[in-house]
PDB file of N, CA and C in Angstrom:
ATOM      1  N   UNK A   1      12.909 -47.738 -77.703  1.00  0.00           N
ATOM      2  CA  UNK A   1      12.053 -46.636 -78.066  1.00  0.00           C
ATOM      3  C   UNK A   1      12.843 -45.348 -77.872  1.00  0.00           C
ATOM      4  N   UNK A   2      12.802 -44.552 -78.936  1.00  0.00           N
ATOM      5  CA  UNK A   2      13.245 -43.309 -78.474  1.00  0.00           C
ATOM      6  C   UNK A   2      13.132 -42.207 -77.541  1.00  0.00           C
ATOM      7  N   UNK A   3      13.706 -41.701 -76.961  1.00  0.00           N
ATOM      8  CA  UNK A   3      13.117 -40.499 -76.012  1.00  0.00           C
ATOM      9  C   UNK A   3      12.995 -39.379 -76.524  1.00  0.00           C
ATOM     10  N   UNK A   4      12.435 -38.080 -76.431  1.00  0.00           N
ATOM     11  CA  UNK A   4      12.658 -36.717 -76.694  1.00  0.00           C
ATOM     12  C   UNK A   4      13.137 -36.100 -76.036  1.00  0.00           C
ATOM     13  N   UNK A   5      13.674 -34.580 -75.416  1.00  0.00           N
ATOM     14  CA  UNK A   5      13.383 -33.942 -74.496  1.00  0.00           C
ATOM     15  C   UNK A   5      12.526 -34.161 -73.603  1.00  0.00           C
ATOM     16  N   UNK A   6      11.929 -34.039 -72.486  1.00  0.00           N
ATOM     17  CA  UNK A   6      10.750 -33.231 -71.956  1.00  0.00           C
ATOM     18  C   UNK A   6       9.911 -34.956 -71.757  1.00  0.00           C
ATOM     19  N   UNK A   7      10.285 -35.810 -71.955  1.00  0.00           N
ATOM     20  CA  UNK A   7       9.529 -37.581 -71.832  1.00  0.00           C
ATOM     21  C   UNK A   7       9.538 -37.769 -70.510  1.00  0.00           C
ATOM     22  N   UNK A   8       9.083 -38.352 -69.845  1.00  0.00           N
ATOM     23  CA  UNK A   8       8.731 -38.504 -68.605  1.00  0.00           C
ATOM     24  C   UNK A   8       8.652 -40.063 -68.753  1.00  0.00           C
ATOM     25  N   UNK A   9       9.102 -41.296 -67.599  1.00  0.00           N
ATOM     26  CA  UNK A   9       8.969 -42.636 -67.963  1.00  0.00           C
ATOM     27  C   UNK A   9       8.763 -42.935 -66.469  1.00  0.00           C
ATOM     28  N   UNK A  10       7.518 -43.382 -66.605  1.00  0.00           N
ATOM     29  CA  UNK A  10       7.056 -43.749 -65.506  1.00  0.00           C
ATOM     30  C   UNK A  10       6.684 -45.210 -65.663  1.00  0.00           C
ATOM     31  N   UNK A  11       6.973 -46.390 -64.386  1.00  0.00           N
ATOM     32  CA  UNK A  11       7.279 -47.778 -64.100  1.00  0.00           C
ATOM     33  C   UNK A  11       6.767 -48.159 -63.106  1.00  0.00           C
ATOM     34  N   UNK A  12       6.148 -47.525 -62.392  1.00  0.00           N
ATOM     35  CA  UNK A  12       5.431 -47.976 -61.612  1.00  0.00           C
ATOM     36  C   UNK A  12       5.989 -48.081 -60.040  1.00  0.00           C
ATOM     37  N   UNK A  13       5.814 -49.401 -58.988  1.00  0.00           N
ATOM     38  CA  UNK A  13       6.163 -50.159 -57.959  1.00  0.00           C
ATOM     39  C   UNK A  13       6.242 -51.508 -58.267  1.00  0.00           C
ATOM     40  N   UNK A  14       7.456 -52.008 -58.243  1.00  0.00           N
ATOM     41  CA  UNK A  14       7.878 -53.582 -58.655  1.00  0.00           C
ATOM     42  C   UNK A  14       6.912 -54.076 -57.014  1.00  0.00           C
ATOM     43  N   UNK A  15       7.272 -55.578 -57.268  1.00  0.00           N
ATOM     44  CA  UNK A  15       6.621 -56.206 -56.377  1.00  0.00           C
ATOM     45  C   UNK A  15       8.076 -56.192 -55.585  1.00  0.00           C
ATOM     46  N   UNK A  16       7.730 -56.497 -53.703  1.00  0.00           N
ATOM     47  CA  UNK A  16       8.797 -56.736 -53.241  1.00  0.00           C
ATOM     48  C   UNK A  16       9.342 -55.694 -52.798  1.00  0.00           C
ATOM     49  N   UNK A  17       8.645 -54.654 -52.464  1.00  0.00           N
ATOM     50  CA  UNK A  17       9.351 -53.602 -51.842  1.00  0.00           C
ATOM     51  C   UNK A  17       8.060 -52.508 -51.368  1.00  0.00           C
ATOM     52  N   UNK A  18       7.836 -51.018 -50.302  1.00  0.00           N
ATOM     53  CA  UNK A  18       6.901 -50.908 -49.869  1.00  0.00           C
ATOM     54  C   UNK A  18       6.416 -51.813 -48.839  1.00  0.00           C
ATOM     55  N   UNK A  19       4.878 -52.055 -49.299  1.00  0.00           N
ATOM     56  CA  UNK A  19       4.086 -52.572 -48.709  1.00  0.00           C
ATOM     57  C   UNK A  19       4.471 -54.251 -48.345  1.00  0.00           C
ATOM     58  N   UNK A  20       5.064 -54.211 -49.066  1.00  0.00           N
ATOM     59  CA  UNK A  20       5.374 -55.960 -49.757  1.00  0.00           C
ATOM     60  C   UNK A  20       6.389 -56.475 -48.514  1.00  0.00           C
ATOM     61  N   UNK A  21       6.825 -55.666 -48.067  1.00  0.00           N
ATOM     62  CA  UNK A  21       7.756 -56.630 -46.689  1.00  0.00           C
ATOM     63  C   UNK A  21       7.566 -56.730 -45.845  1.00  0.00           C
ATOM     64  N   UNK A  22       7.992 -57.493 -44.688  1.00  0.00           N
ATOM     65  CA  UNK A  22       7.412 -57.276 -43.722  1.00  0.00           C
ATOM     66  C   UNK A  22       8.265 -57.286 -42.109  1.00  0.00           C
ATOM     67  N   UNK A  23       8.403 -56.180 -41.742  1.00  0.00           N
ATOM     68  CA  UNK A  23       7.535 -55.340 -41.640  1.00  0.00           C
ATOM     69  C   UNK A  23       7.361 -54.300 -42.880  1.00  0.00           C
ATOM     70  N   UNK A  24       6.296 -53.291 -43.979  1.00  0.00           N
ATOM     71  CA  UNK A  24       6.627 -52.753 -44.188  1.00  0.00           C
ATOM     72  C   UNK A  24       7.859 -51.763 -44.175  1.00  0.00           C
ATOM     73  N   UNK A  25       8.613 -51.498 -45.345  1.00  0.00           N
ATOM     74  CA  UNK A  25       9.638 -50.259 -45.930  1.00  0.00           C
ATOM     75  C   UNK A  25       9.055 -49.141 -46.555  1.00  0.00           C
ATOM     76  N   UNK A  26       9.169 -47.953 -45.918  1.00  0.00           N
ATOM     77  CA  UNK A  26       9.131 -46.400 -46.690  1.00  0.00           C
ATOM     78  C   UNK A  26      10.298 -46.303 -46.923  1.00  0.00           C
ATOM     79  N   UNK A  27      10.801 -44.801 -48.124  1.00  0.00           N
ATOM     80  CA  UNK A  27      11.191 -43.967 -47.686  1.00  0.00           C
ATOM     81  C   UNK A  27      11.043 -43.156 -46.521  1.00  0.00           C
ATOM     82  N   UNK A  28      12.441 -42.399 -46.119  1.00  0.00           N
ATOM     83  CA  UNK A  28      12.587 -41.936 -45.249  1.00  0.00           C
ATOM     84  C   UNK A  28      13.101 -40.375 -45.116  1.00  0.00           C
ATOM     85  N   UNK A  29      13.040 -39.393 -44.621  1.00  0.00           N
ATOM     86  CA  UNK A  29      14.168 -38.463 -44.602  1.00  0.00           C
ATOM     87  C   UNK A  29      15.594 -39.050 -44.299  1.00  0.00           C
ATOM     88  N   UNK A  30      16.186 -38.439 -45.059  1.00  0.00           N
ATOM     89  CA  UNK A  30      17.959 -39.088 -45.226  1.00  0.00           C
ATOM     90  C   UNK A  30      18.292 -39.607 -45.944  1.00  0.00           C
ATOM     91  N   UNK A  31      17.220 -40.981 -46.644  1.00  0.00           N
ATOM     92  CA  UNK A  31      17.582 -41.207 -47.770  1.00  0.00           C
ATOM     93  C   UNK A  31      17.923 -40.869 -49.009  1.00  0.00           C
ATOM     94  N   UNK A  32      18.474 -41.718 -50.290  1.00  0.00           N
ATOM     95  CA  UNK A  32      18.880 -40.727 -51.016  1.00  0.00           C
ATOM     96  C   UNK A  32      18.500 -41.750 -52.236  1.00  0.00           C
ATOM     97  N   UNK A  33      17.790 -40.999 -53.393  1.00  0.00           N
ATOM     98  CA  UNK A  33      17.185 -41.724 -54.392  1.00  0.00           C
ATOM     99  C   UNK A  33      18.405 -41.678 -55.545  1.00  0.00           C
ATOM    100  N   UNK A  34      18.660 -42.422 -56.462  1.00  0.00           N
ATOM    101  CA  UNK A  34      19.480 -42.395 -57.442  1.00  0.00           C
ATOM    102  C   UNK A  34      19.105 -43.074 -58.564  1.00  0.00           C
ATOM    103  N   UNK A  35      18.916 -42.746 -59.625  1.00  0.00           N
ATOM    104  CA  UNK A  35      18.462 -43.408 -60.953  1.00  0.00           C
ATOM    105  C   UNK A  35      19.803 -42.979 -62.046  1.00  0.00           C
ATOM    106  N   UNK A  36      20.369 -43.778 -62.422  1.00  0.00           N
ATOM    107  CA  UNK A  36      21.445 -43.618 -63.635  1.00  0.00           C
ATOM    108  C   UNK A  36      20.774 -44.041 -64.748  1.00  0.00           C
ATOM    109  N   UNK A  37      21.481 -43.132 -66.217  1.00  0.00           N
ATOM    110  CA  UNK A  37      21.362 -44.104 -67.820  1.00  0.00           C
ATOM    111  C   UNK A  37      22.532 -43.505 -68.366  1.00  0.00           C
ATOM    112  N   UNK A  38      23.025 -44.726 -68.914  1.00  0.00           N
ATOM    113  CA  UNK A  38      24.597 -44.670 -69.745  1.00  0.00           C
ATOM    114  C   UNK A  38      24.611 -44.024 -70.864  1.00  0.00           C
ATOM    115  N   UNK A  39      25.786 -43.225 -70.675  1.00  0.00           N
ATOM    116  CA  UNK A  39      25.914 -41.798 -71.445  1.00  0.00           C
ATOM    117  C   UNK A  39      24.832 -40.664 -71.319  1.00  0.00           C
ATOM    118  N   UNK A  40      23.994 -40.484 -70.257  1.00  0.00           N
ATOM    119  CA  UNK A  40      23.321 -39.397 -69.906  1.00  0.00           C
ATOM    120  C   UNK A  40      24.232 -39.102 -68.520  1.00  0.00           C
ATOM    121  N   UNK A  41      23.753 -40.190 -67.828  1.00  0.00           N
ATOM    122  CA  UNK A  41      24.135 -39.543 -66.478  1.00  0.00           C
ATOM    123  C   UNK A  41      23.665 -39.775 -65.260  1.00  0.00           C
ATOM    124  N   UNK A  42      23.683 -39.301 -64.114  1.00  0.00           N
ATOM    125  CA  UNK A  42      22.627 -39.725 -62.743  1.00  0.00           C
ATOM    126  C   UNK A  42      22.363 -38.681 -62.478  1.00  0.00           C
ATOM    127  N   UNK A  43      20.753 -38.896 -62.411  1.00  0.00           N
ATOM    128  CA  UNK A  43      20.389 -38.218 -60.755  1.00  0.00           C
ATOM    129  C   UNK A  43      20.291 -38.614 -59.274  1.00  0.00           C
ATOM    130  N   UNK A  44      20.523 -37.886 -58.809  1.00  0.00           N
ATOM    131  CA  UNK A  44      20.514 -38.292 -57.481  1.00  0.00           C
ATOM    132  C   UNK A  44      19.609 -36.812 -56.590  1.00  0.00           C
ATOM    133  N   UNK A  45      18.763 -37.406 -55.901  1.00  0.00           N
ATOM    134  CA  UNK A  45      18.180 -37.023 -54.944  1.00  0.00           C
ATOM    135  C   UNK A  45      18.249 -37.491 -53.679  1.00  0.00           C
ATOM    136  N   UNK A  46      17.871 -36.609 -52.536  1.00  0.00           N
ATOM    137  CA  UNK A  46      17.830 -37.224 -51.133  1.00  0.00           C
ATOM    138  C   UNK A  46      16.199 -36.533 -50.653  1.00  0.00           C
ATOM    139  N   UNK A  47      15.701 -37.500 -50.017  1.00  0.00           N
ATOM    140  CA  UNK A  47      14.465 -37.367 -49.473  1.00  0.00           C
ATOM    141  C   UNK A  47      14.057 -36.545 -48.047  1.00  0.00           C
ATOM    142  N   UNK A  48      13.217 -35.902 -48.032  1.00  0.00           N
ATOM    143  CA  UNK A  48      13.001 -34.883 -47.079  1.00  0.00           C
ATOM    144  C   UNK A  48      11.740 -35.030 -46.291  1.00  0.00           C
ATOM    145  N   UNK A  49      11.902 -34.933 -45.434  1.00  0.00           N
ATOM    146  CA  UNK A  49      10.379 -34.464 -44.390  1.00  0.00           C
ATOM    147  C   UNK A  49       9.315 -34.025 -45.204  1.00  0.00           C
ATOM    148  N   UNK A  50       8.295 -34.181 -45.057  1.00  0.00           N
ATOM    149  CA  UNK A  50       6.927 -33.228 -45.344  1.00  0.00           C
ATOM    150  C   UNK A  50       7.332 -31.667 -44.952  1.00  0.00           C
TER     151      UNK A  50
END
């Protein structure tokens, strides 16, 4: 499917992660989020306190 500008793609929570382990997994402060796509590029974020 094509994208535009300005598309937003939202996927949800796979199973198997969160709530799903045990003991539960959050994020955390420190961590660091990263999503890549080939020939765009990555972002990368790191997660912060409230």
């Amino acid at each position: 499917m094509p994208l535009a500008a300005g598309d937003v793609i939202v996927t949800g929570t796979p199973g198997g992660v969160g709530a799903k382990h045990t003991p539960p997994v959050w994020m955390k402060a420190g961590d660091i989020v990263e999503v890549e796509v080939d020939a765009i590029g990555k972002l990368r974020n790191g997660v912060r306190a409230e």
